[in-house]
Protein backbone atom coordinates (compact mmCIF):
# COMPACT_ATOMS: atom_id res chain seq x y z
CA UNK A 1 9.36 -123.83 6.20
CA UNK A 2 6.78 -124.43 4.01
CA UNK A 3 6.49 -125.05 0.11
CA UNK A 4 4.61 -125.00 -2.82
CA UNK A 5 5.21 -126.09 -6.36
CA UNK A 6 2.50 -126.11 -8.73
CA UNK A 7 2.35 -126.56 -12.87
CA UNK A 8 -0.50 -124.42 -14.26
CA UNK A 9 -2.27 -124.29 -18.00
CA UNK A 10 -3.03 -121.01 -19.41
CA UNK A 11 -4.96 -121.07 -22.65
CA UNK A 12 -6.61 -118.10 -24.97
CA UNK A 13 -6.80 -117.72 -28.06
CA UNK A 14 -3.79 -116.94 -29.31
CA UNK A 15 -1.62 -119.60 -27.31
CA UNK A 16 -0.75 -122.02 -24.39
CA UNK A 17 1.41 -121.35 -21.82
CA UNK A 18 2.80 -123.68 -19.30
CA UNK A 19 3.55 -121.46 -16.08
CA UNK A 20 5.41 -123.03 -13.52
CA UNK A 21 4.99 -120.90 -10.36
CA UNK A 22 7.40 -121.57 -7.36
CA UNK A 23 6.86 -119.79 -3.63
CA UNK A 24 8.18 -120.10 -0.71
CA UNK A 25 6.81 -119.37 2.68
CA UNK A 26 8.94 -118.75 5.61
CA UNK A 27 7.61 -117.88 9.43
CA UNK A 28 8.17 -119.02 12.90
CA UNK A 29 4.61 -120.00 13.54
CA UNK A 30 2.13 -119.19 11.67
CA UNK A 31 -0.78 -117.33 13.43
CA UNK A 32 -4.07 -117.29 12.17
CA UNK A 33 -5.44 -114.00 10.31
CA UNK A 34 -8.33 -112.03 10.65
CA UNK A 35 -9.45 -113.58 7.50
CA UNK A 36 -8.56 -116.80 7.97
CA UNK A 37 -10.67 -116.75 11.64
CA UNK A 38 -13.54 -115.10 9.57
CA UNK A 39 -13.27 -117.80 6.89
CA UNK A 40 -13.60 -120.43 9.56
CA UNK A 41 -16.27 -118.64 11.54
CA UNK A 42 -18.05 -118.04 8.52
CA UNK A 43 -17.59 -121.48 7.32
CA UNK A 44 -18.69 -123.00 11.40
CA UNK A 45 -21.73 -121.06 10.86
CA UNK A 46 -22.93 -122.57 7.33
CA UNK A 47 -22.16 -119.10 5.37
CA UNK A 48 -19.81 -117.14 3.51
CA UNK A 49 -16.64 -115.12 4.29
CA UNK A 50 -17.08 -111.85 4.88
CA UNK A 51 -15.61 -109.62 1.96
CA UNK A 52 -14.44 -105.93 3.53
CA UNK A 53 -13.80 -103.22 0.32
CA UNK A 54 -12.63 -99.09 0.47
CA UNK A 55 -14.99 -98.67 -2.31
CA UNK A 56 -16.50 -96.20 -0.33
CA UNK A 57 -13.89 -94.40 0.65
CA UNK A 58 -13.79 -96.40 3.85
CA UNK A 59 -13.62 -100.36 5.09
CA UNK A 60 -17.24 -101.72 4.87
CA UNK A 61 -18.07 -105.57 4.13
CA UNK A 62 -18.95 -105.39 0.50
CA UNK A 63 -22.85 -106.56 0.87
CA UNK A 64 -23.21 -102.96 2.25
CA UNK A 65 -22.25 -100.98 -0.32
CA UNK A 66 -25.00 -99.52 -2.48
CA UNK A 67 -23.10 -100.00 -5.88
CA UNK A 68 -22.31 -102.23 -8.57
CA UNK A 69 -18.97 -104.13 -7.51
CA UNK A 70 -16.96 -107.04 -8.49
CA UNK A 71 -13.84 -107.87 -5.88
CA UNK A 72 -11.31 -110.00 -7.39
CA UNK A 73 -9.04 -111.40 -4.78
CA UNK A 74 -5.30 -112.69 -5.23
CA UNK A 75 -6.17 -116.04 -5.61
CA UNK A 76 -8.22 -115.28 -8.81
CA UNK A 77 -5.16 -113.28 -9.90
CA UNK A 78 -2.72 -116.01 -9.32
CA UNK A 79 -4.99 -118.80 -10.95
CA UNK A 80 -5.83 -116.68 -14.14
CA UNK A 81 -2.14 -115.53 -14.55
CA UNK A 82 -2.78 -112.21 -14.76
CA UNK A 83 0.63 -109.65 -14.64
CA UNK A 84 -0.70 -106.54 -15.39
CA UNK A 85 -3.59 -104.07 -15.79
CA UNK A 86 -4.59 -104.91 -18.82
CA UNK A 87 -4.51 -108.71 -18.06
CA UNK A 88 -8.07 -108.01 -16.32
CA UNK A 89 -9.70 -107.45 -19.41
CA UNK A 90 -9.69 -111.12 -19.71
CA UNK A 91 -10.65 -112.14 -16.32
CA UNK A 92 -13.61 -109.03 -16.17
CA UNK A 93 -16.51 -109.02 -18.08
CA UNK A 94 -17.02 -104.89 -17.68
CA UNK A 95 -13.62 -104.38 -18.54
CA UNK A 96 -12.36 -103.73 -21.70
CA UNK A 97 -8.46 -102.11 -22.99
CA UNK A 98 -7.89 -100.90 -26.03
CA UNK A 99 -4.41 -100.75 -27.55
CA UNK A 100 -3.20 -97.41 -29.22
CA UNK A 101 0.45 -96.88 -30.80
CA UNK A 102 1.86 -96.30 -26.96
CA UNK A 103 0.39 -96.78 -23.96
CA UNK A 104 -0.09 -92.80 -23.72
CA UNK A 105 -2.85 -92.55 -25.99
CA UNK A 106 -4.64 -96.16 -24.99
CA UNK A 107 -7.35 -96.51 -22.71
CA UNK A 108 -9.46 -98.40 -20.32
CA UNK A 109 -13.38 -98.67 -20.43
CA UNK A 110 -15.83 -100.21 -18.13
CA UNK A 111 -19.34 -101.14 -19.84
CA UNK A 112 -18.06 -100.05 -23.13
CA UNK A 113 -17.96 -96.44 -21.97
CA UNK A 114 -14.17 -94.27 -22.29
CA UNK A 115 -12.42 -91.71 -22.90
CA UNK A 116 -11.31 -91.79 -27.10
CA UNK A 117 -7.69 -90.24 -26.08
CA UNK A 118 -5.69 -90.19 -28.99
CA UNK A 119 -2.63 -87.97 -27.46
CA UNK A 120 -1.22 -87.24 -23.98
CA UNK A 121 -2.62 -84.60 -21.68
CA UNK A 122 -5.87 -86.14 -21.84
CA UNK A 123 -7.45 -87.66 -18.66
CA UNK A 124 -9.30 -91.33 -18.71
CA UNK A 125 -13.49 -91.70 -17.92
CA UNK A 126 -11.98 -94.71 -16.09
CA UNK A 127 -10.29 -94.04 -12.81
CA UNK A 128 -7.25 -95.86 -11.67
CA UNK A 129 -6.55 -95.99 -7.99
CA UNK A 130 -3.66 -97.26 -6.57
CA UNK A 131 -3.77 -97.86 -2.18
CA UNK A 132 -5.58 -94.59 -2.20
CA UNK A 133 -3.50 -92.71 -4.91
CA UNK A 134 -5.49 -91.22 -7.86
CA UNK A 135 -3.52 -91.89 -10.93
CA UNK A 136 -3.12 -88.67 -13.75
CA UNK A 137 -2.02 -90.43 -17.00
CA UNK A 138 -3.46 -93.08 -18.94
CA UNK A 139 -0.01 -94.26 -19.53
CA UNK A 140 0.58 -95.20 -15.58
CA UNK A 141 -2.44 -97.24 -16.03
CA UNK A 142 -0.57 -100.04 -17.23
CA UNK A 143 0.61 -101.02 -13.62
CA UNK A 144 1.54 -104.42 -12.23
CA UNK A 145 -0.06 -106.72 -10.14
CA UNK A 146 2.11 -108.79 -8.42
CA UNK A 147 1.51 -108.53 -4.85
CA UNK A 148 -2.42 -107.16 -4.54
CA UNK A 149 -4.74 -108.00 -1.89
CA UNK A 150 -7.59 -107.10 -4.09
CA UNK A 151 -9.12 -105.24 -6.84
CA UNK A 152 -12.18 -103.59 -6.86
CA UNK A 153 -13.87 -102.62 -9.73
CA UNK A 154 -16.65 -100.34 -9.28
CA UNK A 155 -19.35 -99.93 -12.08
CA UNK A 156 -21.17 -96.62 -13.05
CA UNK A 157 -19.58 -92.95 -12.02
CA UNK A 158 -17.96 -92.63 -9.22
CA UNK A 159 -17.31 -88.84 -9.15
CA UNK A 160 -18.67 -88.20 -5.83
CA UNK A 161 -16.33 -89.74 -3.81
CA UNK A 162 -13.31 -90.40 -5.99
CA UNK A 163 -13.36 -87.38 -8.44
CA UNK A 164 -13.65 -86.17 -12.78
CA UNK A 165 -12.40 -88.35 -14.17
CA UNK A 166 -14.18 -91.98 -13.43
CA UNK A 167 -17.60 -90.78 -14.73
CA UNK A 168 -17.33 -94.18 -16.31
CA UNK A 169 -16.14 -96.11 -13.06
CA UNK A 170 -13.10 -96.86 -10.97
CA UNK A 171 -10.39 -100.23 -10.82
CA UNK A 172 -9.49 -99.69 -7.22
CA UNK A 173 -6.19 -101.61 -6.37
CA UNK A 174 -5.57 -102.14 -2.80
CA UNK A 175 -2.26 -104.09 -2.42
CA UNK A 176 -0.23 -106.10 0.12
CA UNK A 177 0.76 -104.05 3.54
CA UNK A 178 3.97 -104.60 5.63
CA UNK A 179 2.76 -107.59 8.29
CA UNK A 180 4.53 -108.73 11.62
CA UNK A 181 5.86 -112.39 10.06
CA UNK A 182 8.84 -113.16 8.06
CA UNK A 183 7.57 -113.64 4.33
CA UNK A 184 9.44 -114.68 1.24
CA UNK A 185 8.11 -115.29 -2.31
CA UNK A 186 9.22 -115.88 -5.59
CA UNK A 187 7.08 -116.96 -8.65
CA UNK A 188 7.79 -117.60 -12.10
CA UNK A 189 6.36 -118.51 -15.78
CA UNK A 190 7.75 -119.02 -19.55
CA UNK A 191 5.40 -119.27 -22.24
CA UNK A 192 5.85 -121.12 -25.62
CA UNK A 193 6.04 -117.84 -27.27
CA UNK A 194 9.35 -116.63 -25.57
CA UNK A 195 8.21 -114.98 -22.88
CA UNK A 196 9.38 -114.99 -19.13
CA UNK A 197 8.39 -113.53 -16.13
CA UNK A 198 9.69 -113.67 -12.15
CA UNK A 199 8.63 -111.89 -9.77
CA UNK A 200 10.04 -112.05 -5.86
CA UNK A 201 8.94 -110.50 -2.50
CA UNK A 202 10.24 -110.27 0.83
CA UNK A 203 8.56 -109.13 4.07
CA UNK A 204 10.62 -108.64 7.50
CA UNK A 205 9.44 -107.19 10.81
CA UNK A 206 12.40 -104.75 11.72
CA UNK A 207 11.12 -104.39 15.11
CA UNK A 208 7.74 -104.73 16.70
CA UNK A 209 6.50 -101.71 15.36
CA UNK A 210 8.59 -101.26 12.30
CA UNK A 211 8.21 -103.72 9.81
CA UNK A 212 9.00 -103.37 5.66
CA UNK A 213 8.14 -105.12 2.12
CA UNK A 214 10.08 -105.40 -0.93
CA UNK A 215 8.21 -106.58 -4.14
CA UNK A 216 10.71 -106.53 -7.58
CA UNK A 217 9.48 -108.06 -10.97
CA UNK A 218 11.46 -108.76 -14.68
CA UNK A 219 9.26 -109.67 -17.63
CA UNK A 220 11.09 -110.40 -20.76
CA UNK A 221 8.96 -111.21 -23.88
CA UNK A 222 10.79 -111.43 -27.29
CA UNK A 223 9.42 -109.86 -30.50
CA UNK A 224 6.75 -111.89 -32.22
CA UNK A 225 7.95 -110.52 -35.25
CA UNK A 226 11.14 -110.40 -37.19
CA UNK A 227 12.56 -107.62 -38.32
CA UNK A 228 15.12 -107.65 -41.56
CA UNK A 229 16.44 -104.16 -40.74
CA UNK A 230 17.91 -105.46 -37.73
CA UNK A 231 15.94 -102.18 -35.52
CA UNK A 232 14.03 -103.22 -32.89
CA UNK A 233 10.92 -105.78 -34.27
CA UNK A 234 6.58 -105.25 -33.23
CA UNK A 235 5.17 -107.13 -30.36
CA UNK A 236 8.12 -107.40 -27.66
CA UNK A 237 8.45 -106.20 -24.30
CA UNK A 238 10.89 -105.91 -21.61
CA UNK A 239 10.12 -104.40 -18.09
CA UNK A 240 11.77 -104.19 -14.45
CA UNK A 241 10.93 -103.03 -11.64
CA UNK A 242 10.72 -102.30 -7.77
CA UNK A 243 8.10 -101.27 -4.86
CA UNK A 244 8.96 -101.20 -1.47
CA UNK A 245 6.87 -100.35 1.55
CA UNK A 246 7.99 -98.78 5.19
CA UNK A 247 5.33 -99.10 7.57
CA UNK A 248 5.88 -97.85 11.77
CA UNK A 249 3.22 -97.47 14.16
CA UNK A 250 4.10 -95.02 16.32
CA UNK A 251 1.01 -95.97 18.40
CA UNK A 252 -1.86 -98.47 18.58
CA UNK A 253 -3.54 -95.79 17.23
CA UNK A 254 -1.63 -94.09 14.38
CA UNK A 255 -0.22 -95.90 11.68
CA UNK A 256 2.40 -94.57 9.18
CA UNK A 257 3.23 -96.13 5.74
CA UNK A 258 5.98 -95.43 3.23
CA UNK A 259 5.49 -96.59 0.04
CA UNK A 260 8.03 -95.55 -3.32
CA UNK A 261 7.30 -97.71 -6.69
CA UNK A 262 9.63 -97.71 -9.94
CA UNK A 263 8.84 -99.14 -12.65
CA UNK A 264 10.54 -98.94 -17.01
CA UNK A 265 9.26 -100.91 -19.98
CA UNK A 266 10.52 -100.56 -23.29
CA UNK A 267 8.33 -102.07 -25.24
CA UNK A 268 6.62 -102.74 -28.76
CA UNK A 269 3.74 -104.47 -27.97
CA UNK A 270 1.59 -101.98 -29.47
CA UNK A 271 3.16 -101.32 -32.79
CA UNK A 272 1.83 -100.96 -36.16
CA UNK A 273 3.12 -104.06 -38.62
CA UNK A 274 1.53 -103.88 -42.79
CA UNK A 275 -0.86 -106.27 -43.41
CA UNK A 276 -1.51 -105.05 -47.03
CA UNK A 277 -3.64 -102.87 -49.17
CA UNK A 278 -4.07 -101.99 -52.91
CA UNK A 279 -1.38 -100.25 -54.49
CA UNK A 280 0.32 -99.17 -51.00
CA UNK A 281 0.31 -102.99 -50.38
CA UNK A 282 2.24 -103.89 -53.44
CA UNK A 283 4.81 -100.79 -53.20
CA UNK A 284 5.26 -102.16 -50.09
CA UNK A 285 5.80 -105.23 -51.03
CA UNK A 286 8.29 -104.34 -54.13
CA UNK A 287 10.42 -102.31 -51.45
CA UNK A 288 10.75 -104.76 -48.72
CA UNK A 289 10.91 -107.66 -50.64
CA UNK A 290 8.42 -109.49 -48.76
CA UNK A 291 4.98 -110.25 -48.85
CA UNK A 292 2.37 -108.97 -46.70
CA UNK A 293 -1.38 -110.62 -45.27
CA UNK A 294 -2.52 -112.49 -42.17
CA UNK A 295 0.10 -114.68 -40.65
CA UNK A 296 3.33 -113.40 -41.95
CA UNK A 297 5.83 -112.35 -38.98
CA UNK A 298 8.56 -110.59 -40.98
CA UNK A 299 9.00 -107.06 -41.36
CA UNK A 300 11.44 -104.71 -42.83
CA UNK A 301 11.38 -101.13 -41.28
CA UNK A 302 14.26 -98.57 -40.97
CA UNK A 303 13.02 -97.32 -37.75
CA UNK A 304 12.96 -99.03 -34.36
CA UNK A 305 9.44 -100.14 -33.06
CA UNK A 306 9.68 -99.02 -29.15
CA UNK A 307 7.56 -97.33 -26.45
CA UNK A 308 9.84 -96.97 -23.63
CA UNK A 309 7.90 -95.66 -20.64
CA UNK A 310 8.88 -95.11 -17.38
CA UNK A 311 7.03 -94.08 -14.11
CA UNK A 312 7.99 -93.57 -10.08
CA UNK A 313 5.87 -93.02 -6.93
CA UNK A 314 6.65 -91.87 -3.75
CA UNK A 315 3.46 -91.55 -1.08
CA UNK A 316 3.10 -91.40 2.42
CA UNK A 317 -0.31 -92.85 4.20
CA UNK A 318 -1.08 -91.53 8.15
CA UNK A 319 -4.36 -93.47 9.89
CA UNK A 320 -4.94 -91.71 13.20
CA UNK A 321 -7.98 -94.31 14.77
CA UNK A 322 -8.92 -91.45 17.36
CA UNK A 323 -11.70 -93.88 18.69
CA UNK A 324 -14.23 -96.83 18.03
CA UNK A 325 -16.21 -94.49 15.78
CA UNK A 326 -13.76 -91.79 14.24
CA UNK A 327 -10.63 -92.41 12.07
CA UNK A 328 -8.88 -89.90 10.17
CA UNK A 329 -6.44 -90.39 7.05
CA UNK A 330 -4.25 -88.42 5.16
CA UNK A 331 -3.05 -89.55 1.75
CA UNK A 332 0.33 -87.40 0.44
CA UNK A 333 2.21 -88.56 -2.95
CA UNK A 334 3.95 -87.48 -5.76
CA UNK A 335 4.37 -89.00 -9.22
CA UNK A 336 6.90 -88.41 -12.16
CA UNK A 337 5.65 -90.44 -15.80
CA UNK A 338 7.74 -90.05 -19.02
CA UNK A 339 6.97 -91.66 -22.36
CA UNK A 340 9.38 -92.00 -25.54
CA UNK A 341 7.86 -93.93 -28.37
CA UNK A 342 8.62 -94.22 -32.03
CA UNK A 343 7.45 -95.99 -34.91
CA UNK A 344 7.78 -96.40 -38.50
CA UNK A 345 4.67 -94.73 -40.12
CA UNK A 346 5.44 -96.09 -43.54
CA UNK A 347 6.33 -99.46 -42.45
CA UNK A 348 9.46 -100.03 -45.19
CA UNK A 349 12.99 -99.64 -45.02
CA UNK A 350 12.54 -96.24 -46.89
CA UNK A 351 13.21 -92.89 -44.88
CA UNK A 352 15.91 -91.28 -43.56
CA UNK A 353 17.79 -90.35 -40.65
CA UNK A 354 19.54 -86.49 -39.66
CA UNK A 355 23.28 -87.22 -40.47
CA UNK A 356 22.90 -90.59 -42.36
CA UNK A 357 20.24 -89.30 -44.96
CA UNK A 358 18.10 -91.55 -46.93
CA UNK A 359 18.43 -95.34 -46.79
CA UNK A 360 16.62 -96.29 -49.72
CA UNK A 361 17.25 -93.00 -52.19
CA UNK A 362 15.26 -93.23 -55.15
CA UNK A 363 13.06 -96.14 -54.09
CA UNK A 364 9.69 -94.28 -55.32
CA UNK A 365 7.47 -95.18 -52.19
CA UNK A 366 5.54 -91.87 -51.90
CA UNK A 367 5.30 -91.60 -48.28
CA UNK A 368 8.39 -91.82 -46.29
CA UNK A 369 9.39 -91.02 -42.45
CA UNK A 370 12.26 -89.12 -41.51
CA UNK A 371 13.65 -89.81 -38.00
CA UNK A 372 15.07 -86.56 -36.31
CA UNK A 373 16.94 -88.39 -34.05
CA UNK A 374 17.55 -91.56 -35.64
CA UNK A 375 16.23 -93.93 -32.58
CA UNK A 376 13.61 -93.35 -30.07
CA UNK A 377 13.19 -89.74 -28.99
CA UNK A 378 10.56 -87.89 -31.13
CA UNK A 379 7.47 -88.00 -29.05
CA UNK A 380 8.63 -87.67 -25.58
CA UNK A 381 5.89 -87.14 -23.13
CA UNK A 382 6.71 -86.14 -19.46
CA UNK A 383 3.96 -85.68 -16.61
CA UNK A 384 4.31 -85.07 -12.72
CA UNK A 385 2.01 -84.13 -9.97
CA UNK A 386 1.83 -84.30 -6.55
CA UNK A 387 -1.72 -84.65 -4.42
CA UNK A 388 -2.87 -84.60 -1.02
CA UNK A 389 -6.17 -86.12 0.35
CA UNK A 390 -7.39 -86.02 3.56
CA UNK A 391 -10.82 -87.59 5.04
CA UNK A 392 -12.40 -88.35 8.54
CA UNK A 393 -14.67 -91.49 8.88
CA UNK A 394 -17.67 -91.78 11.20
CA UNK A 395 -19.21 -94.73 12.11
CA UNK A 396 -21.85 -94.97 14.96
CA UNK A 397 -25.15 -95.75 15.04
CA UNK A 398 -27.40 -95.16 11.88
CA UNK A 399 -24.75 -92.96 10.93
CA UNK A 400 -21.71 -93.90 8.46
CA UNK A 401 -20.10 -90.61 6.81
CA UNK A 402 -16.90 -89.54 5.56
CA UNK A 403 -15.64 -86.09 4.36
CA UNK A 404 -12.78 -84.74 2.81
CA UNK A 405 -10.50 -82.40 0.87
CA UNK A 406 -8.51 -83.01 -2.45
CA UNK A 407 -5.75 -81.47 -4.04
CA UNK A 408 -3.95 -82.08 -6.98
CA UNK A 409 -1.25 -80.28 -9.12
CA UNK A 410 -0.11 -81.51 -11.93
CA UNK A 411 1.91 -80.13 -15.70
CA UNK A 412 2.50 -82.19 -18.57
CA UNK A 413 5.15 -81.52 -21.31
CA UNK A 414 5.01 -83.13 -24.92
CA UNK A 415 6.86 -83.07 -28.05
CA UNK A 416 6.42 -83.83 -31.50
CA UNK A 417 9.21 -84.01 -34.36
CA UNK A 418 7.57 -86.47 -36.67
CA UNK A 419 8.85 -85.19 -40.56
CA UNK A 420 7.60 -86.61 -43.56
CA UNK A 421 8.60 -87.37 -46.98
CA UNK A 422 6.10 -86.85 -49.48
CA UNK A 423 6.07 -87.71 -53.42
CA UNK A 424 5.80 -84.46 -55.61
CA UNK A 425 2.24 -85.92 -57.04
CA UNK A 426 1.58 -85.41 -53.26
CA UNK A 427 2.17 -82.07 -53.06
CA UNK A 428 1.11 -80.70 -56.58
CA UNK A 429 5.32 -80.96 -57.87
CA UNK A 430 7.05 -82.72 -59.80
CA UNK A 431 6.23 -86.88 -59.29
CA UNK A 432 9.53 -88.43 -58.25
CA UNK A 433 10.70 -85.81 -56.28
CA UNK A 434 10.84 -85.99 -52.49
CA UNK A 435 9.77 -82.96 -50.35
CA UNK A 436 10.33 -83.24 -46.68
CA UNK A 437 7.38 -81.53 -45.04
CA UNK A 438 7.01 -80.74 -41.13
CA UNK A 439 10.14 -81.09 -39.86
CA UNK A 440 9.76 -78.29 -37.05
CA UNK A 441 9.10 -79.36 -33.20
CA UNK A 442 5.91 -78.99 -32.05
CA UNK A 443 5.37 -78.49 -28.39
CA UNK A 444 2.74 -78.39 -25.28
CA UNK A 445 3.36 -77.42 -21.65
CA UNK A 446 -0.24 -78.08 -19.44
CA UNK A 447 -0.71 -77.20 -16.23
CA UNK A 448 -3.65 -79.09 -14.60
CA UNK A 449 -4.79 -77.62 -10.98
CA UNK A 450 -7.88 -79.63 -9.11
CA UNK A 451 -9.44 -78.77 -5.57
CA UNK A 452 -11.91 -80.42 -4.30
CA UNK A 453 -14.16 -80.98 -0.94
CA UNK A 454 -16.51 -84.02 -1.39
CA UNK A 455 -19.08 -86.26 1.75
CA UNK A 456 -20.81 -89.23 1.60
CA UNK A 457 -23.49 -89.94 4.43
CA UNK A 458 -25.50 -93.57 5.03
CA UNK A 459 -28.39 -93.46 6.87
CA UNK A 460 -29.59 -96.92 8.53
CA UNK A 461 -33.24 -96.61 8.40
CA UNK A 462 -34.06 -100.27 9.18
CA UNK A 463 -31.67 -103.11 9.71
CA UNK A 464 -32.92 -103.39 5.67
CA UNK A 465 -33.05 -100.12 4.27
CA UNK A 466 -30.77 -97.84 3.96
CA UNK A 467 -30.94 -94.10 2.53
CA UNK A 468 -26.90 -92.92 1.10
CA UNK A 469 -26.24 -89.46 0.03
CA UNK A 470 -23.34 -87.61 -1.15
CA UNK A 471 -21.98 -83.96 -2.91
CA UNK A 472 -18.50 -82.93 -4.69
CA UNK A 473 -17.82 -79.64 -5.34
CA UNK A 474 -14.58 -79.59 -7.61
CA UNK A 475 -12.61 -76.42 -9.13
CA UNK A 476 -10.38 -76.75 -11.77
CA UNK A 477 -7.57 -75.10 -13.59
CA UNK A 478 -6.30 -75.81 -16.87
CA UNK A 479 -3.74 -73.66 -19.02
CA UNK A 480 -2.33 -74.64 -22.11
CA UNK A 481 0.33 -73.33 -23.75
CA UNK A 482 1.48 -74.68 -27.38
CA UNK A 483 3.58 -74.06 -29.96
CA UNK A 484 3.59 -75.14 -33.70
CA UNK A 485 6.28 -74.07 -36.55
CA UNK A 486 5.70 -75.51 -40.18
């Protein structure tokens, strides 16, 4: 058996956390990898390990590929404390996240450039990739990273070879397979600001060609704020969650993996909480009966402050090597995403609830939110779609070139029941009197259909120079349906 215990320091700018990270590795003895005998050949010969990437659609050692790429390995990952996607906006300099009210209608950006998604149904500039999986939603794109081999993150469009919507780039995650050794993991960190995370993994070879991995993670970080109401308080998070692989090789040719992911978060990390403004600022203030600015952590809203989201994966990977120079993949998944959030627009104890009424009648704030369904539930967001990929790879000679097909089907369904209650001086009535305005459901079905057929050749001219070339030639299919009552 062997052990390691390590104490790491984690400091930004908003605090310090003391991680304490605990793993345990357990084998019957240990053989060398491929990367560890091309560390130490690299290393015997006075040079540098070789890096291999799929940023190409295909293995290649990363000094061959033509575009702008930064690899971060698991190390990095481990060292920098990073949990989740948006974790490597710290650790990236070309990428940037920016927070929205839920995760649905946030976004990704490499080089400053994105997609300014305000709603659901709208697909991200920025692709997200996931072992070969094209993600839909920008919501999924919050995915975690506890047991990844590397990330790639690949400047500048991408469209030829990995489709619409990474005109701005593409984070390609590539994590952990099944291996032949007995592996078990767990790691672990608390912060000074309440938080706690664990996440544990276990490999086992069933026999010597079938061979699984289990990865399961908890995160648990308590509201930053306070919240007199009691409801759920801004800038918490709790999330669980499991992804296990099942890979056989039913030759030493063809290679078959299995690989389901679930994952729910309920979470108010991106909440709005007052900060104060003339007039609104002091009715505020007067209602709550607390003051508002930079550095106060107490609230008092009627209405709970959650984003509960919720996504699962199921996809199946076949790699036929049919020689030295030919391999052939096939890439078949399906995805189901749904989104709840809610959130207290006027940010006071005023509003209302169907069958408890108002909780503060009388209490003169002009703008007040009435929950339909007194919790979350108001702007539920549900998206699935399946896809199926499939590419040959030749390599021989001069000539590296890969071709394939893509097809993806996907329909969205969203919600809104967000009534308001507005002052008369509002609404040209008399002031004092409330008026509850849009209280009817408004609702979207999309359906989103994409085929595609895309190649990508390399041309060795010289053991210097190389000429690349590529074409995509995508059709698409969008219908909208939507509904509005006032």
């Amino acid at each position: 058996m062997g052990g390691l215990m390590s104490i790491k320091l984690k400091s930004n700018a908003r605090t310090f956390a003391c991680v304490l990270a605990i793993s345990a590795l357990i084998m019957g003895g240990r053989p060398a990898s491929a990367q560890d005998a091309a560390a130490k050949s690299a290393e015997a010969q006075g040079g540098l390990e070789e890096i291999v990437v799929t940023a190409q659609r295909r293995e290649q050692s990363a000094k061959d590929v033509p575009i702008s790429l930064q690899v971060i390995g698991a190390d990095s990952l481990s060292r920098n404390v990073v949990v989740d996607t948006r974790d490597l906006a710290a650790i990236t300099p070309t990428v940037n996240y920016q927070n929205g009210a839920s995760v649905v209608n946030s976004s990704f950006s490499l080089r400053g450039v994105s997609s300014a998604a305000t709603a659901s149904g709208f697909q991200p500039s920025t692709g997200l990739v996931i072992d070969g999986v094209s993600i839909y939603s920008q919501g999924e794109f919050i995915s975690r990273l506890g047991d990844v081999e590397r990330i790639e993150v690949l400047n500048g469009p991408q469209g030829t070879l990995f489709g619409k919507n990474s005109t701005a780039g593409v984070i390609n995650i590539v994590t952990k397979q099944p291996s032949n050794k007995f592996e078990a993991e767990v790691e672990s960190f608390v912060t000074n600001d309440h938080e706690t995370y664990t996440r544990g993994m276990i490999n086992v070879p069933l026999t010597d060609v079938v061979r699984i991995r289990v990865n399961t993670f908890y995160q648990d970080q308590q509201p930053l704020f306070t919240n007199l109401s009691g409801e759920p308080a801004p800038l918490g998070q709790r999330a669980y969650g499991v992804n296990a692989k099942l890979a056989v090789d039913f030759s030493s040719a063809i290679t078959f993996t299995l690989d389901g992911t679930f994952a729910h978060t309920n979470s108010s990390a991106n909440q709005d909480a007052p900060i104060g403004a003339p007039v609104i600022g002091a009715l505020q203030q007067a209602i709550t009966g607390i003051g508002y600015g930079r550095g106060i952590t107490t609230v008092n809203q009627n209405t709970p402050a959650q984003d509960i989201f919720e996504s699962k994966r199921l996809s199946g990977t076949l790699i036929w090597k049919a020689s030295d120079s030919l391999s052939l993949t096939s890439i078949t998944s399906t995805s189901g995403y749904h989104d709840d959030f809610d959130l207290d627009i006027d940010l006071t104890p005023a509003g209302g609830s169907v069958g408890r009424g108002e909780t503060l009648p009388n209490s003169a704030y002009p703008i007040q939110y009435f929950s339909t369904f007194g919790t979350v539930g108001h702007l539920p967001t549900t998206t699935e779609y399946w896809s199926e990929e499939a590419r040959a790879n030749y390599d021989s000679g001069p000539f590296n070139t890969v071709v394939g097909v893509y097809y993806q089907n996907a329909r969205i369904h969203t919600s809104v029941n967000q009534p308001l209650g507005l002052d008369g001086a509002f609404v040209g009535a008399t002031p004092g009197q409330l008026y509850i305005t849009d209280s009817e459901v408004t609702q979207a079905k999309i359906s989103d259909k994409t085929a595609a057929v895309f190649g990508d050749i390399t041309y060795a001219l010289t053991s210097q120079f190389k000429a690349f070339g590529g074409v995509r030639f995508t059709h698409e299919t969008y219908d909208l349906n939507y509904a509005r009552v006032d």
